[in-house]
C-alpha atoms as a PDB file:
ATOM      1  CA  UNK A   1     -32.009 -32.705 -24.317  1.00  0.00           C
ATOM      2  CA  UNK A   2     -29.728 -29.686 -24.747  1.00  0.00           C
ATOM      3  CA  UNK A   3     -28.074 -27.419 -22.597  1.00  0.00           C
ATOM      4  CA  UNK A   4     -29.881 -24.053 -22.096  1.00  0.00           C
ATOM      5  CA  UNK A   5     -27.848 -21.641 -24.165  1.00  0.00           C
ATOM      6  CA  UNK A   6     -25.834 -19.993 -21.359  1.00  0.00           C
ATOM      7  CA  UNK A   7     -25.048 -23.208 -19.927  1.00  0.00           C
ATOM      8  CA  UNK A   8     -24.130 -24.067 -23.188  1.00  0.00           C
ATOM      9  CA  UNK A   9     -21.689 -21.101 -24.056  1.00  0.00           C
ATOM     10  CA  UNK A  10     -19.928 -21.492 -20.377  1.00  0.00           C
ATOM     11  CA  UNK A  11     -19.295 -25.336 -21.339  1.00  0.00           C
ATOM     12  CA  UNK A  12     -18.004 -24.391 -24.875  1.00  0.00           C
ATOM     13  CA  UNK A  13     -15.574 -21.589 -23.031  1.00  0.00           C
ATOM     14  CA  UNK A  14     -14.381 -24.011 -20.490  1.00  0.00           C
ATOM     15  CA  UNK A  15     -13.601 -26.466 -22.826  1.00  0.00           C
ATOM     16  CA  UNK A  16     -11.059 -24.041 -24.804  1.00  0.00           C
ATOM     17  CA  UNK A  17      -8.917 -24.807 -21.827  1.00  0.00           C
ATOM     18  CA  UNK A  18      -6.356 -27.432 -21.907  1.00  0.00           C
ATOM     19  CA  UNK A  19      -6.814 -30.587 -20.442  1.00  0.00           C
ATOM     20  CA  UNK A  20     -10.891 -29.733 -20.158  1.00  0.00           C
ATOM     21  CA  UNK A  21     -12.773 -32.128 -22.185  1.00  0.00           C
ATOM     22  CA  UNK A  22     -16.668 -32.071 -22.703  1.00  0.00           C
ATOM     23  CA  UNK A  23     -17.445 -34.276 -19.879  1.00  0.00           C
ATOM     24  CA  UNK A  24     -15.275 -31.798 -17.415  1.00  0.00           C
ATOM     25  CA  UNK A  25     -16.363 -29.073 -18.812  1.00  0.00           C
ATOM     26  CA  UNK A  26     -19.861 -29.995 -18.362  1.00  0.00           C
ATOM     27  CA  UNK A  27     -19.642 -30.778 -14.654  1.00  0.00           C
ATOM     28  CA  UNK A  28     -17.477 -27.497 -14.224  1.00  0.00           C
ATOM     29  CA  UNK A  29     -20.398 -25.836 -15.237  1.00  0.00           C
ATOM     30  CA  UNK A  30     -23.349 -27.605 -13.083  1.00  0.00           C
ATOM     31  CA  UNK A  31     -20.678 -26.703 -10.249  1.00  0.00           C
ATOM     32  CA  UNK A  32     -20.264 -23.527 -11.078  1.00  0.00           C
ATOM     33  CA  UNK A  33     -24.249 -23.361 -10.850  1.00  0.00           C
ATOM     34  CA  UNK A  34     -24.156 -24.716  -7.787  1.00  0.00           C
ATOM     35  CA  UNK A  35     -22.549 -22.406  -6.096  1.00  0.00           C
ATOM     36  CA  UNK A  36     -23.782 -18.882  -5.042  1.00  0.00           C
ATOM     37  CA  UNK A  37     -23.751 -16.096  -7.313  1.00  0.00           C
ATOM     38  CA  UNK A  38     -21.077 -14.213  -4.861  1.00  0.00           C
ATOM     39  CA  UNK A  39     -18.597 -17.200  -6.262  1.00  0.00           C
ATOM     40  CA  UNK A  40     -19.162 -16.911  -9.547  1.00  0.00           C
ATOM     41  CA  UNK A  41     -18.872 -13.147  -9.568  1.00  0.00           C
ATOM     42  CA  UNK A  42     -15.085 -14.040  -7.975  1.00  0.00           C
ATOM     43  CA  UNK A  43     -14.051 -16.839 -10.577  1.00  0.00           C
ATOM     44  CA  UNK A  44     -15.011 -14.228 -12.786  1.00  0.00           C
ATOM     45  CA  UNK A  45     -13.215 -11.292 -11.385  1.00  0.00           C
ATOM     46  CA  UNK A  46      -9.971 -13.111 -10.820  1.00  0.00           C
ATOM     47  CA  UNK A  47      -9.913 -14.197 -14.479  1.00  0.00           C
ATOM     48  CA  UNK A  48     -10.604 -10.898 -15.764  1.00  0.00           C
ATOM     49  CA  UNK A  49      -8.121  -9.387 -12.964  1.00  0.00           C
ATOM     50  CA  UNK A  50      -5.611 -11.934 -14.207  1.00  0.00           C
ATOM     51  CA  UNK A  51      -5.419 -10.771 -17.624  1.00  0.00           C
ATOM     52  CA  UNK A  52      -5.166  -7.235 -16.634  1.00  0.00           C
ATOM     53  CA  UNK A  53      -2.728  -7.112 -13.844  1.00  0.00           C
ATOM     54  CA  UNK A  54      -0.395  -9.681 -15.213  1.00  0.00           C
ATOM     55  CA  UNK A  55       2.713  -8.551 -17.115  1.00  0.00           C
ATOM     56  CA  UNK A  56       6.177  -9.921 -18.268  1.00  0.00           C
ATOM     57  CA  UNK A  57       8.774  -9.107 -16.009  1.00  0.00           C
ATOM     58  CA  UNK A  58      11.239  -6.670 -18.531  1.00  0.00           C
ATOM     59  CA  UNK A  59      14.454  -8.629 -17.298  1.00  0.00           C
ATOM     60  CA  UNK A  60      13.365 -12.168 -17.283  1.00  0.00           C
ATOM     61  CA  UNK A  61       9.959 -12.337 -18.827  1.00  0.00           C
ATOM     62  CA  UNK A  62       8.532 -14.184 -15.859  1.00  0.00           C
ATOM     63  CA  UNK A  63       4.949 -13.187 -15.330  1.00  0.00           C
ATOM     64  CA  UNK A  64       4.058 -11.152 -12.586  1.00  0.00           C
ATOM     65  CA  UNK A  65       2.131  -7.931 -11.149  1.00  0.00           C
ATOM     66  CA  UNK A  66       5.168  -6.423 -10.765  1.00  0.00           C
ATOM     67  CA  UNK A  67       7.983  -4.876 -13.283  1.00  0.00           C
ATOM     68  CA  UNK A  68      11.169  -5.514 -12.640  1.00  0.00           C
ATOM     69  CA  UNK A  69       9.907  -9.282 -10.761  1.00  0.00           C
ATOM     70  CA  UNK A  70      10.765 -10.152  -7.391  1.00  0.00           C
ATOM     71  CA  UNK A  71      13.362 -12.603  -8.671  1.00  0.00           C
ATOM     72  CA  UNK A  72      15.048  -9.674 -10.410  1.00  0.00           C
ATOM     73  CA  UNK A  73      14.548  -7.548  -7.652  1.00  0.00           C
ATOM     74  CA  UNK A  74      15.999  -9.730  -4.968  1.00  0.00           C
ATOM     75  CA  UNK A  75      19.871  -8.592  -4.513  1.00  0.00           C
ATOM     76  CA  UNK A  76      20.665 -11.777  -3.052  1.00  0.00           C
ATOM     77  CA  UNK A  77      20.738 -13.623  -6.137  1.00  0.00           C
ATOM     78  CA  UNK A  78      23.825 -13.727  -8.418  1.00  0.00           C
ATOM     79  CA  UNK A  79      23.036 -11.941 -11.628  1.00  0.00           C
ATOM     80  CA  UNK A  80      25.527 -13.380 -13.613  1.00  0.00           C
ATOM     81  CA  UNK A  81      24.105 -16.683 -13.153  1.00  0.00           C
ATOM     82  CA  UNK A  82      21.140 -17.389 -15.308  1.00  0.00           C
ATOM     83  CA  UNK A  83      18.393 -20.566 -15.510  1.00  0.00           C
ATOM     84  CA  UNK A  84      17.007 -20.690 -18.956  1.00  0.00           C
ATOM     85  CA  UNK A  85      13.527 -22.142 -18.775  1.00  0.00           C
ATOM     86  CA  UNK A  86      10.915 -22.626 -21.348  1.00  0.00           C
ATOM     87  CA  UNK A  87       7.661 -21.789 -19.315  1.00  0.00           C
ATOM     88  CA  UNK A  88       6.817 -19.973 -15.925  1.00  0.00           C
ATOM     89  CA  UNK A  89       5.868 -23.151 -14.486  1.00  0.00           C
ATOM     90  CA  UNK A  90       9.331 -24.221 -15.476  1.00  0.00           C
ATOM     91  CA  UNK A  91      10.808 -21.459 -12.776  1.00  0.00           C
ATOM     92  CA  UNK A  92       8.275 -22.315 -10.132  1.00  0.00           C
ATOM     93  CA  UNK A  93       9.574 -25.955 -10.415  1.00  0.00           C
ATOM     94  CA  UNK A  94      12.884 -24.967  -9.551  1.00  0.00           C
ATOM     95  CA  UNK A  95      12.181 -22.661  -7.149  1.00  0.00           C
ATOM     96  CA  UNK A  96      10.556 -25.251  -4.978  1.00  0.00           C
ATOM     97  CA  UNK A  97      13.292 -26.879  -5.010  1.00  0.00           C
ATOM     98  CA  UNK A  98      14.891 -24.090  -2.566  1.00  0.00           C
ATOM     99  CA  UNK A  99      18.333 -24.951  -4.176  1.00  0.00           C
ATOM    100  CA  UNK A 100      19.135 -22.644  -6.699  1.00  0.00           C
ATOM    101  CA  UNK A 101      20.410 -19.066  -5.971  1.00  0.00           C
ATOM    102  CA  UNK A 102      20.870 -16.790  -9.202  1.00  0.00           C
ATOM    103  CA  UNK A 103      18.214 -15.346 -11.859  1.00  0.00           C
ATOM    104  CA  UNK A 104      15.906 -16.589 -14.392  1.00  0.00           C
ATOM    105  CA  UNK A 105      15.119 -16.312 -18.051  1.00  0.00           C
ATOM    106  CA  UNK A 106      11.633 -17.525 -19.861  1.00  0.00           C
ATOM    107  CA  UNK A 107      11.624 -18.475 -23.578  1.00  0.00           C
ATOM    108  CA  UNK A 108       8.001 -18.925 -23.402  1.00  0.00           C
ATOM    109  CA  UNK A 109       8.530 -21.910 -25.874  1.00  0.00           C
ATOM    110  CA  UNK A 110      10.968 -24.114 -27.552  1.00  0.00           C
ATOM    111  CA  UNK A 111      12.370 -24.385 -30.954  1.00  0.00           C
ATOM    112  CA  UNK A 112       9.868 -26.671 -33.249  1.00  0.00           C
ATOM    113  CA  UNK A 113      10.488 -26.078 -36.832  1.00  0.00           C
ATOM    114  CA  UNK A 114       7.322 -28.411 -37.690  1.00  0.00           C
ATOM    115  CA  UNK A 115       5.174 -25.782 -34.929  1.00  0.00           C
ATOM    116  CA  UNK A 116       6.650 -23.111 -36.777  1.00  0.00           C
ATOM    117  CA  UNK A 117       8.466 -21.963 -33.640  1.00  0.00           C
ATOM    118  CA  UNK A 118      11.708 -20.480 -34.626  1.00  0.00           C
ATOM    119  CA  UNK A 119      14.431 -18.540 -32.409  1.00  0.00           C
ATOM    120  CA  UNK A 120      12.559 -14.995 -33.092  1.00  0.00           C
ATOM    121  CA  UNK A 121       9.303 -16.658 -31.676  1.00  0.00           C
ATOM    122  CA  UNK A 122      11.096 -16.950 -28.479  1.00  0.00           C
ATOM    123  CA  UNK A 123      12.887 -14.164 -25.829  1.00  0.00           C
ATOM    124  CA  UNK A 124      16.494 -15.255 -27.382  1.00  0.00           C
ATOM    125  CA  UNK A 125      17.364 -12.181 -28.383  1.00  0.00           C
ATOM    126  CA  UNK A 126      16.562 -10.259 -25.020  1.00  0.00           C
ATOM    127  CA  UNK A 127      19.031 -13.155 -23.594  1.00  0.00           C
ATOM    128  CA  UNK A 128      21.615 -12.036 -25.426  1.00  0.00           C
ATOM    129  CA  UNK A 129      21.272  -8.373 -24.937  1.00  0.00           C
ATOM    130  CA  UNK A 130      20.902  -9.402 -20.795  1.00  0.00           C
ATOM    131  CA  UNK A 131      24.171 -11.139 -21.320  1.00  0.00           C
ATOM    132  CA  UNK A 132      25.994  -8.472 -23.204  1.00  0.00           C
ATOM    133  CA  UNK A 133      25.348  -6.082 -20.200  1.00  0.00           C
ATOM    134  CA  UNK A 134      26.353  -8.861 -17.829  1.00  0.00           C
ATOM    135  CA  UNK A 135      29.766  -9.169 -20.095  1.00  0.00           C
ATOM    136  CA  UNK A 136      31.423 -12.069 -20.480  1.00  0.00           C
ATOM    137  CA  UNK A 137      32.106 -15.051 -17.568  1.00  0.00           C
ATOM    138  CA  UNK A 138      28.624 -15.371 -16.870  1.00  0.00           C
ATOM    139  CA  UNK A 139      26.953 -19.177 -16.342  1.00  0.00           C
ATOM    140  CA  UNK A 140      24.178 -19.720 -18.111  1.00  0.00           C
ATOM    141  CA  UNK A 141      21.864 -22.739 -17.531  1.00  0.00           C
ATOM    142  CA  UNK A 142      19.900 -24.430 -19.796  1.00  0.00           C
ATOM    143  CA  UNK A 143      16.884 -25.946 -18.504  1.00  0.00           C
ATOM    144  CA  UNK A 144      14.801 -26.751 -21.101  1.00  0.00           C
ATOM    145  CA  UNK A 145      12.747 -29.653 -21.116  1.00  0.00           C
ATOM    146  CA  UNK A 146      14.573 -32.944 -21.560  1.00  0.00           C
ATOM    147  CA  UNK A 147      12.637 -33.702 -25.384  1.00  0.00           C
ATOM    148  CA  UNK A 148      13.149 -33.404 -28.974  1.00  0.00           C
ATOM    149  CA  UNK A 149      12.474 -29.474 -28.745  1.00  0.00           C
ATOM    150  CA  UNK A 150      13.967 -28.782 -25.588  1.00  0.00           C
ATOM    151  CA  UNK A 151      17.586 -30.675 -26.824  1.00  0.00           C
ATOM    152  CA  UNK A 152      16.794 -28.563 -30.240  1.00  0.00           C
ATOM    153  CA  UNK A 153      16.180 -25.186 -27.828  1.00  0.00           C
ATOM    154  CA  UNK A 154      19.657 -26.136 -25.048  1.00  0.00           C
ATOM    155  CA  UNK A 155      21.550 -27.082 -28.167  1.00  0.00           C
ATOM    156  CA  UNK A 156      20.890 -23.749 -30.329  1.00  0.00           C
ATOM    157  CA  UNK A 157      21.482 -21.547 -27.397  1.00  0.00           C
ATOM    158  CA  UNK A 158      24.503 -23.357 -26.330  1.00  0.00           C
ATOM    159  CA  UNK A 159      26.699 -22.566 -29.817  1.00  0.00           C
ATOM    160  CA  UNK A 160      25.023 -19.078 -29.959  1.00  0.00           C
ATOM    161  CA  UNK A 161      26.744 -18.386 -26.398  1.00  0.00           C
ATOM    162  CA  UNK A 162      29.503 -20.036 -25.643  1.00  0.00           C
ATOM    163  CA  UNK A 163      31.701 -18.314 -28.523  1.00  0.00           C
ATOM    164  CA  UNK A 164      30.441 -14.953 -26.500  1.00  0.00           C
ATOM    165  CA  UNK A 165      33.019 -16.229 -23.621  1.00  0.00           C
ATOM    166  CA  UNK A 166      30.165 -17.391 -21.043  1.00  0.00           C
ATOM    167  CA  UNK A 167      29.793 -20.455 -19.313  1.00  0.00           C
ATOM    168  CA  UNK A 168      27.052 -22.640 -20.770  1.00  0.00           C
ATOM    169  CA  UNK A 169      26.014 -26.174 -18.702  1.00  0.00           C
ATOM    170  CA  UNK A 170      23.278 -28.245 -18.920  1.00  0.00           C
ATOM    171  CA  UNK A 171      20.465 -29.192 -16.422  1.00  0.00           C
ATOM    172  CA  UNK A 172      21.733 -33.272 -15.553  1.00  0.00           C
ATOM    173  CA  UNK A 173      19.699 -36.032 -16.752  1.00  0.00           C
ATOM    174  CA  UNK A 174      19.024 -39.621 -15.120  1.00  0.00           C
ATOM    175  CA  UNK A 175      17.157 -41.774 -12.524  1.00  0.00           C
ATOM    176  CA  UNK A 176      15.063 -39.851 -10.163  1.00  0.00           C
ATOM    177  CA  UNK A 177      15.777 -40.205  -6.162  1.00  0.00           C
ATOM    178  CA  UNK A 178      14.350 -43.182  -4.745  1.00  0.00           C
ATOM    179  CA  UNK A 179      13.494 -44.724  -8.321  1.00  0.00           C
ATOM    180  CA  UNK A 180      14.102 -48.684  -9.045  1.00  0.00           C
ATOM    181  CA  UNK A 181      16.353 -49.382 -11.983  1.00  0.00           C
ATOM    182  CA  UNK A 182      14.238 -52.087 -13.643  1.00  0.00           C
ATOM    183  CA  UNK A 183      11.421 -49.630 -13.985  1.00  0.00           C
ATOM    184  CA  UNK A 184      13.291 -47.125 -15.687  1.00  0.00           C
ATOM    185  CA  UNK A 185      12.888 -46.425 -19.052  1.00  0.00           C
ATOM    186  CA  UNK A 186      16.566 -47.484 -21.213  1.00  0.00           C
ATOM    187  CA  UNK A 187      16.571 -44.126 -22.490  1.00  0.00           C
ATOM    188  CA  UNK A 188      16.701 -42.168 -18.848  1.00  0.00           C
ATOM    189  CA  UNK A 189      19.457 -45.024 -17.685  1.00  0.00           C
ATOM    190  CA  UNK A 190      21.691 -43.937 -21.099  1.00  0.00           C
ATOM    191  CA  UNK A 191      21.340 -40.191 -19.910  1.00  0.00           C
ATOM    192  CA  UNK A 192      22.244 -41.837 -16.223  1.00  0.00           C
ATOM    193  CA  UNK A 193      25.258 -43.411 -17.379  1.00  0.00           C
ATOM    194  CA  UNK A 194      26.477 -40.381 -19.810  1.00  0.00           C
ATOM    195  CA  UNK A 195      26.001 -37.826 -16.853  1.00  0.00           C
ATOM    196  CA  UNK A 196      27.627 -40.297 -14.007  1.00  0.00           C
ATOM    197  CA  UNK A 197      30.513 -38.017 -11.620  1.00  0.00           C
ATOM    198  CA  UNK A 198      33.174 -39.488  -9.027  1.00  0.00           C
ATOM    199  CA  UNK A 199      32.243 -39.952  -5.852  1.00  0.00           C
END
């Protein structure tokens, strides 16, 4: 038996999300049911309020509801120290970390020739004109993700800047804290062994 139609469309909608397949969207939906009609009118506002309210921070193209961010905002950070991340969720990652101290910068993306991604699909060139403001001496962290795109990405962006006189270093790779050797994968034990420092 099918769906009735507007249980229908809601399960089709909720399945353009990622990670939702039919069987989650379906139960998504009888939950959504469920629930009074004061709930649903709030999923509902927050995802239209969502796509109105949020913006791309000018500086670092972080999203958020205000322009400049509160990242690029806060004085305290250095300026001439910049994270370069792929995604927002990238930033938030290292931010919970409560260890690092300077600014940001989102590519939204990484380099993937066979995605058609190239370097103008990404915020590359607002990177550069950030850093030509900055001048030269700045320290710019790469951060992408440790895959074939994200090595493509850190690699591209590394001989684009360092021949502009800044400081260019890569996030470290290797074993986790508190992870046991002979469950790690050889590949994560090679990075390990290339990124080892005295002690």
């Amino acid at each position: 038996m099918a769906h009735p139609a507007p249980i229908e469309r809601l399960i089709e909608q909720l399945q353009k999300l990622p990670g939702i397949g039919e069987k989650t969207a379906t139960r998504l939906a009888y939950h959504i049911l469920k629930r009074p009609a004061a709930a649903a009118s709030d999923l509902a506002d927050a995802v239209r309020r969502v796509k109105e309210e949020v913006v791309l921070c000018g500086v670092c193209w972080n999203l958020t509801d205000e322009d400049p961010c509160a990242l690029c905002s806060d004085d305290r950070r250095d300026p001439r120290q910049i994270c370069v991340v792929e995604e927002p969720p990238d930033l938030l990652a290292i931010e919970r970390a409560g260890r690092y101290r300077g600014r940001y910068h989102v590519l939204h993306g990484a380099l993937s020739p066979l995605d058609g991604v190239g370097p103008d699909d990404l915020h590359m060139d607002a990177l550069l004109d950030r850093l030509e403001k900055l001048g030269p001496g700045c320290e710019v962290i790469l951060a992408t993700n440790l895959n074939a795109e994200g090595e493509a990405t850190a690699l591209y962006l590394a001989r684009m800047l360092k021949p502009l006189g800044h400081r260019v270093t890569r996030i470290a790779q290797g074993i986790p804290t508190g992870g046991d050797l002979e469950y790690v994968d050889p590949i994560t034990i090679g990075k390990s062994l290339e990124n080892r420092r005295e002690v």
